[in-house]
C-alpha atoms as a PDB file:
ATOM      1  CA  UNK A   1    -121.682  -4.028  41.332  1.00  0.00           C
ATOM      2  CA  UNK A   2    -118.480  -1.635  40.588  1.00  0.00           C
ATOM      3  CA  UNK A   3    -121.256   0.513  38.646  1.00  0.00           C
ATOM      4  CA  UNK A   4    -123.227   3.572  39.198  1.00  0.00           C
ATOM      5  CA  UNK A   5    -127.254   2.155  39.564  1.00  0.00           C
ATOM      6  CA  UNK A   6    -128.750   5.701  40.254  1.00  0.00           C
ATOM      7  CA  UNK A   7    -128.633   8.951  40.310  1.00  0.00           C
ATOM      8  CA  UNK A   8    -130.049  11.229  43.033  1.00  0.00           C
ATOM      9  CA  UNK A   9    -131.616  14.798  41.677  1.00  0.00           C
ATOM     10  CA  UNK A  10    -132.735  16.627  44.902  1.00  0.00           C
ATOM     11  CA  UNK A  11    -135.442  13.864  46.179  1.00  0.00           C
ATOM     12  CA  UNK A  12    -136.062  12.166  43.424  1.00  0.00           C
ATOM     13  CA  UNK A  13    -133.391   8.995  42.376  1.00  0.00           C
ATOM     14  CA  UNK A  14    -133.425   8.161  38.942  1.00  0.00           C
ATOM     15  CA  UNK A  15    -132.404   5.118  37.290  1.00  0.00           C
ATOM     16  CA  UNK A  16    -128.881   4.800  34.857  1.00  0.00           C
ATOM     17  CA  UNK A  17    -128.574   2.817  31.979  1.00  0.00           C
ATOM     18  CA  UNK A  18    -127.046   0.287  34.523  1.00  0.00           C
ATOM     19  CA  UNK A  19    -129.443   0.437  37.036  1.00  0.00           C
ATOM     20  CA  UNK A  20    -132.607  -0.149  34.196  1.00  0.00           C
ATOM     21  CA  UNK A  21    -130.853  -3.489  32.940  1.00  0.00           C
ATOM     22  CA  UNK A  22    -129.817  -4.802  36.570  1.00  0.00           C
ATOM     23  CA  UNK A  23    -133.553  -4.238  37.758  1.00  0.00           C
ATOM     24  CA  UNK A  24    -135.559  -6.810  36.338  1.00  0.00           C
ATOM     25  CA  UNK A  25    -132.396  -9.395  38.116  1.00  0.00           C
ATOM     26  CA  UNK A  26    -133.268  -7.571  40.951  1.00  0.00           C
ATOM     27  CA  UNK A  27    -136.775  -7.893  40.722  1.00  0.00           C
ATOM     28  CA  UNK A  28    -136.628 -11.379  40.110  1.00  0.00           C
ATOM     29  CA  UNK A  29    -134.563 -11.862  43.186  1.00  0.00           C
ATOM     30  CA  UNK A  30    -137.253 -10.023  45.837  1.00  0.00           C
ATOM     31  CA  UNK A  31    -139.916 -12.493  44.638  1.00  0.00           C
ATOM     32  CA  UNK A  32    -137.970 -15.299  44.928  1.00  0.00           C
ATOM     33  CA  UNK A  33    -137.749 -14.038  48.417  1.00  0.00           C
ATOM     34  CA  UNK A  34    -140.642 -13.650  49.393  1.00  0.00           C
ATOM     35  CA  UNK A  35    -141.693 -16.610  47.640  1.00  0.00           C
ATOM     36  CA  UNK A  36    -139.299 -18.624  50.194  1.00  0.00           C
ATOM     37  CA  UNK A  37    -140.717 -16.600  53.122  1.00  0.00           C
ATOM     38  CA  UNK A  38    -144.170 -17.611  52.009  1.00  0.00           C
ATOM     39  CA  UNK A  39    -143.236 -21.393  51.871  1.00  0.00           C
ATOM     40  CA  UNK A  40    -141.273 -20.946  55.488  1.00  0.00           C
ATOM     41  CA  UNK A  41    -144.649 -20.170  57.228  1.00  0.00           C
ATOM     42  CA  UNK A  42    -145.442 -23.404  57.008  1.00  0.00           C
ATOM     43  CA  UNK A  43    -142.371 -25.082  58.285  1.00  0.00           C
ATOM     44  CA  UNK A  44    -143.594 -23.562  62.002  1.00  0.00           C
ATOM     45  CA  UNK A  45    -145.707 -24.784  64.205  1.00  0.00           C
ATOM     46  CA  UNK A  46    -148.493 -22.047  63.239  1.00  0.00           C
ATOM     47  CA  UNK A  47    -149.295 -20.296  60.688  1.00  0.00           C
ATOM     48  CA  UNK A  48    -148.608 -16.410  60.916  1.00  0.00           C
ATOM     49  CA  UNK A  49    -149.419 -13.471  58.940  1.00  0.00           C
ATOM     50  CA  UNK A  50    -152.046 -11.174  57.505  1.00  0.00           C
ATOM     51  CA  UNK A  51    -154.903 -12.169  54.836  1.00  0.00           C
ATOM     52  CA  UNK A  52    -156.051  -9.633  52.638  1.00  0.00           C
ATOM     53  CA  UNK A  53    -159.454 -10.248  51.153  1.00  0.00           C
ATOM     54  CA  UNK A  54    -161.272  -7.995  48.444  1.00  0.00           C
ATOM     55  CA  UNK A  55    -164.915  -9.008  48.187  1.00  0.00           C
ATOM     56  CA  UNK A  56    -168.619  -7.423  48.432  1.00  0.00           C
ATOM     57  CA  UNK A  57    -170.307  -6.262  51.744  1.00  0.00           C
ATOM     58  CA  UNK A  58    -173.189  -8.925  51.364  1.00  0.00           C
ATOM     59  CA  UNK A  59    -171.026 -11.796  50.832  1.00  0.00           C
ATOM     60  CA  UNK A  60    -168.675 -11.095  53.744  1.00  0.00           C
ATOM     61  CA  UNK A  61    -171.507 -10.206  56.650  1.00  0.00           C
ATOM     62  CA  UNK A  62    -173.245 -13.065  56.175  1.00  0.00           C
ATOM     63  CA  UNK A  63    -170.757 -16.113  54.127  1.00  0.00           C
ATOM     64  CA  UNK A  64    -167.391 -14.772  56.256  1.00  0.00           C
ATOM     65  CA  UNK A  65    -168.041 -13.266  59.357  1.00  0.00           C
ATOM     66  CA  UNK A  66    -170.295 -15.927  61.128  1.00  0.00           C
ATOM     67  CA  UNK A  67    -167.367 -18.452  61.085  1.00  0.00           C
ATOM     68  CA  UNK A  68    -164.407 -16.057  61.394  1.00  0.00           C
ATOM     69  CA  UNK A  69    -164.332 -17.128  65.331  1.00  0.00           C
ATOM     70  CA  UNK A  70    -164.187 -20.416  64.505  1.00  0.00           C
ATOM     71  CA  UNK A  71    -160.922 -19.891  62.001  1.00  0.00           C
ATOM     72  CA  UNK A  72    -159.381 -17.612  64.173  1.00  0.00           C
ATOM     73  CA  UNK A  73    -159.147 -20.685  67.063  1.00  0.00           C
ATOM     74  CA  UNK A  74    -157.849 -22.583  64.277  1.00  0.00           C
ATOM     75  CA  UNK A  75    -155.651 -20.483  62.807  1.00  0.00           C
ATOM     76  CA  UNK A  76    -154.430 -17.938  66.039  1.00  0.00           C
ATOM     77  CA  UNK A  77    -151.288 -17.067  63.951  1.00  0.00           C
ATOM     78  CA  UNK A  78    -153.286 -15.233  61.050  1.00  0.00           C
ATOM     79  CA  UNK A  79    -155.123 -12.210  61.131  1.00  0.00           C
ATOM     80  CA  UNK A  80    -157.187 -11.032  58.703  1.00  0.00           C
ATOM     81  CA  UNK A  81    -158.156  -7.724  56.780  1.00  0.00           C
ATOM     82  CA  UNK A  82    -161.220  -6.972  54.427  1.00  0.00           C
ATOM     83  CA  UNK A  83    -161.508  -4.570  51.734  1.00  0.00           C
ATOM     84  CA  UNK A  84    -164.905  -3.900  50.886  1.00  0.00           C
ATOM     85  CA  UNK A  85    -166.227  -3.175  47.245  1.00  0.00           C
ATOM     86  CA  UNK A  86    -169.577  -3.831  45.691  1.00  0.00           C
ATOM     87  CA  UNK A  87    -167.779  -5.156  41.856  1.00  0.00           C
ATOM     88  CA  UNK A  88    -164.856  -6.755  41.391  1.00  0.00           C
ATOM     89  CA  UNK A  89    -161.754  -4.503  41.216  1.00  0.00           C
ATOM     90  CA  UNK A  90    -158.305  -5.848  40.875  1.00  0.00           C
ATOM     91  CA  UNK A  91    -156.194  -4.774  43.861  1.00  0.00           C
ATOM     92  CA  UNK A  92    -153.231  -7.555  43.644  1.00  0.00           C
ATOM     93  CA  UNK A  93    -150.665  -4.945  43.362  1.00  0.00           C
ATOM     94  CA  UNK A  94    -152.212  -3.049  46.224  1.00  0.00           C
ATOM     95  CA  UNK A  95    -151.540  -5.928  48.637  1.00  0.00           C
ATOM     96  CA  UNK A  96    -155.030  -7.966  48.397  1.00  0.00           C
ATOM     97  CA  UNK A  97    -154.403 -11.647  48.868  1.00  0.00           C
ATOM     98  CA  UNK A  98    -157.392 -13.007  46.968  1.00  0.00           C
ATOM     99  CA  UNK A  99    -160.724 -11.763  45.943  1.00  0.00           C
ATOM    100  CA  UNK A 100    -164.192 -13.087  46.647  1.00  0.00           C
ATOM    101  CA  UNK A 101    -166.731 -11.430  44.134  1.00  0.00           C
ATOM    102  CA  UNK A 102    -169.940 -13.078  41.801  1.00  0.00           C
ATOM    103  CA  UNK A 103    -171.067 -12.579  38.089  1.00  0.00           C
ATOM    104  CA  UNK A 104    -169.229 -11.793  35.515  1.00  0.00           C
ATOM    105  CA  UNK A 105    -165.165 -11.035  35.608  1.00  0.00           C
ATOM    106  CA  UNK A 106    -163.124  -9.003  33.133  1.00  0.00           C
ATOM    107  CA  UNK A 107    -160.684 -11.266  31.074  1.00  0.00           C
ATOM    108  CA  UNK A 108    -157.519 -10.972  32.795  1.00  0.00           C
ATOM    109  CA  UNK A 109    -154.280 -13.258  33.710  1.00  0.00           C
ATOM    110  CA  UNK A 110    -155.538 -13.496  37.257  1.00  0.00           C
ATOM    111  CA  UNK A 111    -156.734 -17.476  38.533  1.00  0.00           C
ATOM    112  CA  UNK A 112    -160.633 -17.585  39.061  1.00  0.00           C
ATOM    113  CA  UNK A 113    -161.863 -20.763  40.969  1.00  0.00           C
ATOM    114  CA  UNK A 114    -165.383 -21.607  41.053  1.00  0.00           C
ATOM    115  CA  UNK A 115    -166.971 -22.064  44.793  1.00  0.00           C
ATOM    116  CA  UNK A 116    -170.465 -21.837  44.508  1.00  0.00           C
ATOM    117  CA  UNK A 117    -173.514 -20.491  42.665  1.00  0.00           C
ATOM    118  CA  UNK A 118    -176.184 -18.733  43.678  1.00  0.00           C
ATOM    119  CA  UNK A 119    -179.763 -17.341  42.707  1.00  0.00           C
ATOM    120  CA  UNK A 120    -181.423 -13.902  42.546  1.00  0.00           C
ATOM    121  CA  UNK A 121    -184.701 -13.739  43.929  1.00  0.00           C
ATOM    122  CA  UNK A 122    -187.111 -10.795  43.402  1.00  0.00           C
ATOM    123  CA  UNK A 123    -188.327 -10.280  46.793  1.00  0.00           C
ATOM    124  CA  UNK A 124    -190.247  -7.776  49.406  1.00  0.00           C
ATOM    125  CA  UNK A 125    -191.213  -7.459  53.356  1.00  0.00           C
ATOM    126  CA  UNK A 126    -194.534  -8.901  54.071  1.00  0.00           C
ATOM    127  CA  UNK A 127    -195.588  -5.281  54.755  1.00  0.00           C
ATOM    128  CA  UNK A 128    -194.825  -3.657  51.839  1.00  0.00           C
ATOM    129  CA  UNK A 129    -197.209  -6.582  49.673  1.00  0.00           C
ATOM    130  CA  UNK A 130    -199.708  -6.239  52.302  1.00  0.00           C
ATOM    131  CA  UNK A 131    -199.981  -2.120  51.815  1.00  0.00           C
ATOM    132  CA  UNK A 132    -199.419  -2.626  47.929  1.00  0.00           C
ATOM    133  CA  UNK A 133    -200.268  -5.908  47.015  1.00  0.00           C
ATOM    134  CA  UNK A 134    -197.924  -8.504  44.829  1.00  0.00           C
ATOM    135  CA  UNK A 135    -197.291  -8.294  41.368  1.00  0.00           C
ATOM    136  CA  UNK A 136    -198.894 -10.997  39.359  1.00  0.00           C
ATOM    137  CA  UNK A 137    -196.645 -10.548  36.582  1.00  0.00           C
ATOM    138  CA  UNK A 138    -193.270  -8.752  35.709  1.00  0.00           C
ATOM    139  CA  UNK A 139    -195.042  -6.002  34.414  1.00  0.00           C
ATOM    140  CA  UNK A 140    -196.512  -5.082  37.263  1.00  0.00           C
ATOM    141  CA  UNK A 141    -193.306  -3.646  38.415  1.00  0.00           C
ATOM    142  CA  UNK A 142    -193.725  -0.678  36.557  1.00  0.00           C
ATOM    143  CA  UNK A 143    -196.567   0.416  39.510  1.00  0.00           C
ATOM    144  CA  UNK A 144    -194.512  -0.813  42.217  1.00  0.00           C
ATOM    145  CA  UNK A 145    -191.423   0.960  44.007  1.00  0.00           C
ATOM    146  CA  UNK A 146    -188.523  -0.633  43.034  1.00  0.00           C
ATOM    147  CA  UNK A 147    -184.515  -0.804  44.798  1.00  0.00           C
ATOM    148  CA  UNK A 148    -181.889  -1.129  42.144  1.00  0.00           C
ATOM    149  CA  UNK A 149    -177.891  -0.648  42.160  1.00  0.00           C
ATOM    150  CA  UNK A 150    -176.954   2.618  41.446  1.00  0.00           C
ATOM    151  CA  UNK A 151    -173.509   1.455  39.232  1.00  0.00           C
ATOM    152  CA  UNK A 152    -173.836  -0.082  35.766  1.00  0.00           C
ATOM    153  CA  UNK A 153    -174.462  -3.675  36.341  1.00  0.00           C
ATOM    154  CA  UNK A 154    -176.223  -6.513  34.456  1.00  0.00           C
ATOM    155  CA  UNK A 155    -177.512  -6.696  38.207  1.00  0.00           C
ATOM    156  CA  UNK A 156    -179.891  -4.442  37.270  1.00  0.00           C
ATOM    157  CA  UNK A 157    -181.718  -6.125  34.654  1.00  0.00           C
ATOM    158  CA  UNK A 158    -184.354  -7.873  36.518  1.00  0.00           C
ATOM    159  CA  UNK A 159    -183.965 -12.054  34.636  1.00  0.00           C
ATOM    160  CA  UNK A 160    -187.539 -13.745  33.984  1.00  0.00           C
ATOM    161  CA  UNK A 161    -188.602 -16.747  31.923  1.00  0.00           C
ATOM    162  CA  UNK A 162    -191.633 -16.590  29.769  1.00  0.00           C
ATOM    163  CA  UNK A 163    -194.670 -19.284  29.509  1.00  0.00           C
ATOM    164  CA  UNK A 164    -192.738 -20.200  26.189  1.00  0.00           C
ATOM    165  CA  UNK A 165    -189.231 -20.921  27.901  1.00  0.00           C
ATOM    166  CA  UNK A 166    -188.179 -17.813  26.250  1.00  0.00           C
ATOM    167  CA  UNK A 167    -185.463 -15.731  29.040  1.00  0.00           C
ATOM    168  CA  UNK A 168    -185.937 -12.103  29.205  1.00  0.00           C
ATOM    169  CA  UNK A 169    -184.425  -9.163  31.114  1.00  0.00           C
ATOM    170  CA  UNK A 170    -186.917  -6.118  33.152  1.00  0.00           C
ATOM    171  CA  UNK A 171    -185.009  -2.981  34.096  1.00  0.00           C
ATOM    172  CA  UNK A 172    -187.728  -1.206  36.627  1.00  0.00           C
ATOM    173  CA  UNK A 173    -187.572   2.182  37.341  1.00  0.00           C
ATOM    174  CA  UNK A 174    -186.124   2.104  40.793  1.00  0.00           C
ATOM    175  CA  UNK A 175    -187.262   4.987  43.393  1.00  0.00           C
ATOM    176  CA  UNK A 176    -183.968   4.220  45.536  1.00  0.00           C
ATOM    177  CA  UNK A 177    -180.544   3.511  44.245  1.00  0.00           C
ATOM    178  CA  UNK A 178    -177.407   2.324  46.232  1.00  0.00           C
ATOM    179  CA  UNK A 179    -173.631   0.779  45.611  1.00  0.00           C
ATOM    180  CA  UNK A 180    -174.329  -2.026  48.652  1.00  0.00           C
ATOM    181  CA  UNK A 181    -176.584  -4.612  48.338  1.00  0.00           C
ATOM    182  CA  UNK A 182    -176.966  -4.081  52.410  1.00  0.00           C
ATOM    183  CA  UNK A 183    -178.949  -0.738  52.086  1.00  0.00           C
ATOM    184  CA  UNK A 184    -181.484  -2.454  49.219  1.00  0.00           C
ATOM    185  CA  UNK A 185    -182.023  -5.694  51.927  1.00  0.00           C
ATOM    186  CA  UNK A 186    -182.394  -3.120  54.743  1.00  0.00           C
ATOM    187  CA  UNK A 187    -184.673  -0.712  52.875  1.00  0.00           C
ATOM    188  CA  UNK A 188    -187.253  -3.740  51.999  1.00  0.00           C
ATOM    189  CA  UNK A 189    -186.886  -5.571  54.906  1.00  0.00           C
ATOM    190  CA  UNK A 190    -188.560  -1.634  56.088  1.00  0.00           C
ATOM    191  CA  UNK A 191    -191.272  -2.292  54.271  1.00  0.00           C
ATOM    192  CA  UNK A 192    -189.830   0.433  51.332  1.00  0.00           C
ATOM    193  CA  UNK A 193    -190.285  -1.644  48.364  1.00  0.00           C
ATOM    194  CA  UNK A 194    -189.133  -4.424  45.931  1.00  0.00           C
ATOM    195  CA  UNK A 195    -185.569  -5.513  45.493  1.00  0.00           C
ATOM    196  CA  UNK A 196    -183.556  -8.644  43.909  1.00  0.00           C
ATOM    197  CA  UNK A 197    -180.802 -10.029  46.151  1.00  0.00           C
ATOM    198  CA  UNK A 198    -178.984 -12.834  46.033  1.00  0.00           C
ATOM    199  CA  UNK A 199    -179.876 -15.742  47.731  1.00  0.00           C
ATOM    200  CA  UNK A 200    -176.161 -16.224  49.669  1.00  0.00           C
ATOM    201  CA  UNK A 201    -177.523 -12.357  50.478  1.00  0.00           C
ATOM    202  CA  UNK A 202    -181.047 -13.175  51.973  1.00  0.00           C
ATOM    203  CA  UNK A 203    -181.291 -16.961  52.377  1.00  0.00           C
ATOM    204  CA  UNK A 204    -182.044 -16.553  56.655  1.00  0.00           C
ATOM    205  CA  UNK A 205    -184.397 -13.641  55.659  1.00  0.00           C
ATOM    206  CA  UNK A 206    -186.495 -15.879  53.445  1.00  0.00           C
ATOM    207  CA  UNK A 207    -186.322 -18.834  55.644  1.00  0.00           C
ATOM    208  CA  UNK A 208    -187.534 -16.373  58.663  1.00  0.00           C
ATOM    209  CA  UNK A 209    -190.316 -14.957  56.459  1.00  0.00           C
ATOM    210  CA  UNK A 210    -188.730 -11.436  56.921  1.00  0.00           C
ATOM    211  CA  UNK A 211    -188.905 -11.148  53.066  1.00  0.00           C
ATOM    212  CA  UNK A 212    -191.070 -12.635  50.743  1.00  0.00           C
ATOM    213  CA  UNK A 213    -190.334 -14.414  47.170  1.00  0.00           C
ATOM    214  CA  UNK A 214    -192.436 -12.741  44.353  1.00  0.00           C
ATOM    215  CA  UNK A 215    -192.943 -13.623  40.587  1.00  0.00           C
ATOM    216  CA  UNK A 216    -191.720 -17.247  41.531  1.00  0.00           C
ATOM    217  CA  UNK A 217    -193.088 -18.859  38.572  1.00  0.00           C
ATOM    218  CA  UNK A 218    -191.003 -16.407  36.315  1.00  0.00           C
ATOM    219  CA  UNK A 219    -187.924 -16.329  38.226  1.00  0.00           C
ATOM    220  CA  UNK A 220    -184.842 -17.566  35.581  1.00  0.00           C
ATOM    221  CA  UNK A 221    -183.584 -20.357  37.376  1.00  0.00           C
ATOM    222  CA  UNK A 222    -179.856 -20.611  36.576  1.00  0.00           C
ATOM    223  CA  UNK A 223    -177.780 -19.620  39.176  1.00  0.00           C
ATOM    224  CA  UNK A 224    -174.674 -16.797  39.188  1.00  0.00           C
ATOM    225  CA  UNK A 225    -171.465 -18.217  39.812  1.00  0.00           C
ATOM    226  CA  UNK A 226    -169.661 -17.011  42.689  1.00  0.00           C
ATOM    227  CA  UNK A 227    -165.005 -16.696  42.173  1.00  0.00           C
ATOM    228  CA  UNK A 228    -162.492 -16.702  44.413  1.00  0.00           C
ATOM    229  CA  UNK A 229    -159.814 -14.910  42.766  1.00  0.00           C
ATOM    230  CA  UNK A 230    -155.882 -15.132  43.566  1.00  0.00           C
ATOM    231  CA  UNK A 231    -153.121 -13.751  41.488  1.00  0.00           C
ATOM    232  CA  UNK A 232    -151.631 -16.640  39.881  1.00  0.00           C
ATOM    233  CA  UNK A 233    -151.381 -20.568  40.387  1.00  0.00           C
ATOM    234  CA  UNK A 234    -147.917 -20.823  42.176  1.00  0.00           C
ATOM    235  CA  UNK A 235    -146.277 -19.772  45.264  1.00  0.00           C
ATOM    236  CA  UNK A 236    -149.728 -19.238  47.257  1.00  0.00           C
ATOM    237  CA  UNK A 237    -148.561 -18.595  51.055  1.00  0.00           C
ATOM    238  CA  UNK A 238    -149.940 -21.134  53.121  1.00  0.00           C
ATOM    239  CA  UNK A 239    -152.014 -18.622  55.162  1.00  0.00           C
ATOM    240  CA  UNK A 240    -153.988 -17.918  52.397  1.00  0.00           C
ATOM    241  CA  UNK A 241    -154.485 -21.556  51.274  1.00  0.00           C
ATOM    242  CA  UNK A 242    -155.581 -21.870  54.844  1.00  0.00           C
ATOM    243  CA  UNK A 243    -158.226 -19.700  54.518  1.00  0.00           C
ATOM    244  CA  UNK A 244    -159.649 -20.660  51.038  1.00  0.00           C
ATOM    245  CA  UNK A 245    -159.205 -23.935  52.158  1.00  0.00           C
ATOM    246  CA  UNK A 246    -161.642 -23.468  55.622  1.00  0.00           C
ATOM    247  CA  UNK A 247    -163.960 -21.065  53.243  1.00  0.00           C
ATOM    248  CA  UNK A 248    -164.430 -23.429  51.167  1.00  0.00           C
ATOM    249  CA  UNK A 249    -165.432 -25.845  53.668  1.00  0.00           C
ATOM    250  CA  UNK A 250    -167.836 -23.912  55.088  1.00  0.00           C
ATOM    251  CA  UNK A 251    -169.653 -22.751  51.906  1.00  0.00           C
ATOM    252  CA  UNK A 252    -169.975 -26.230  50.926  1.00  0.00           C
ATOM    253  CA  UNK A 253    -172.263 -26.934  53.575  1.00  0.00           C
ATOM    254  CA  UNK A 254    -174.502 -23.996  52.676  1.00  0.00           C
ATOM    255  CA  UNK A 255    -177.450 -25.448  50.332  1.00  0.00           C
ATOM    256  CA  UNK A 256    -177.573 -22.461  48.042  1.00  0.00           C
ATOM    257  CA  UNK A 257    -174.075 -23.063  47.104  1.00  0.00           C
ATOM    258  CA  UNK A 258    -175.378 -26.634  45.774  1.00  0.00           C
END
């Protein structure tokens, strides 16, 4: 460049006056790399690379992991790496290729597609309403042991529908509190007490009659939307389009997702 960029100081390397305007230009240059290197995967005969994916516990043991043999044959190039949080946390910068996560996101510049939606159902083991019996009405949470998430959530306001139409929120008093959705299903499927999960969450356990609806008849019926997340609209690698791609496939064909 016939200029000085930086300066070293012992270990650290600050930036000249030079070096400050020339970075941005630099900048731009690496991601024009790696876009290029993205796009080149797919000029191969297989796709290669790592997929980084930020989403809940819940969603990934039972929405990812049953089919992630059956991409893997597919796909023998890509490997893939979760990050596990209960709420959605923006990691882009950290590496994460896209992020799976339901409810409510914060307004950002980030791309959020719609894939599904899915319903919370107030629920218990068939043990616990046999010892206890099964509230008639929201109420009668009050006198029943209750498992909540221990992180401020609208998750834990409890969503009924009145006689009248009229949509209302119940936060019980929960005995048991916990970041993972996991813990509340595994702690009422022991028989501990009440919980609200999302259907994506405990779909086989209803089905199997390991858990049991309760307060049908006031459950809200809209459905929570569930986001994949990616960073912006261009230059998505072709591993990760492969993988939202086969995701997306396979949630389609799950009916709470309808």
């Amino acid at each position: 460049m016939g200029v000085r960029l930086f300066v070293r100081h012992g270990r650290s390397v600050v930036l000249t006056d030079e070096g400050n305007a020339y970075l941005p230009s630099a900048e731009m240059v690496i991601e024009a790399m790696a876009n290029a290197e993205a796009h080149g995967e797919a000029l191969g005969e297989a796709l290669r690379g790592k997929v980084r994916i930020h989403t809940m516990l819940s969603f990934a043991r039972h929405q990812i992991v049953p089919w992630v043999p059956a991409f893997t044959r597919a796909y023998p190039g890509i490997s893939l790496e979760f990050h596990i949080g209960p709420q959605y946390e923006d990691a882009f910068d950290k590496g994460i290729d896209i992020a799976i996560h339901s409810g409510a996101l914060p307004n950002s510049s980030r791309v959020a597609r719609k894939i599904g939606a899915s319903r919370w159902i107030v629920c218990a083991a068939p043990s616990y309403l046999a010892e206890h019996g099964t509230p008639r009405v929201p109420g009668d949470l009050e006198r029943h042991t209750c498992i909540a998430f221990s992180f401020a959530s609208d998750w834990n306001v409890w969503q009924f529908r009145g006689d009248d139409g009229t949509r209302y929120g119940v936060r019980p008093a929960s005995l048991v509190e916990t970041t993972q959705g996991e813990i509340a299903r595994d702690l009422a499927l022991a028989g501990f007490g009440i919980t609200r999960l999302a259907e994506f969450h405990i779909g086989d356990d209803l089905r199997a009659g390991r858990l049991t609806p309760v307060l049908e008849e006031y459950q809200e019926p809209s459905k929570e939307p569930l986001y994949l997340v990616y960073p912006n609209r261009k230059h998505i690698s072709p591993r990760v389009k492969a993988f939202c791609d086969f995701m997306e496939k396979q949630i389609a064909q799950q009916a709470w997702a309808r």
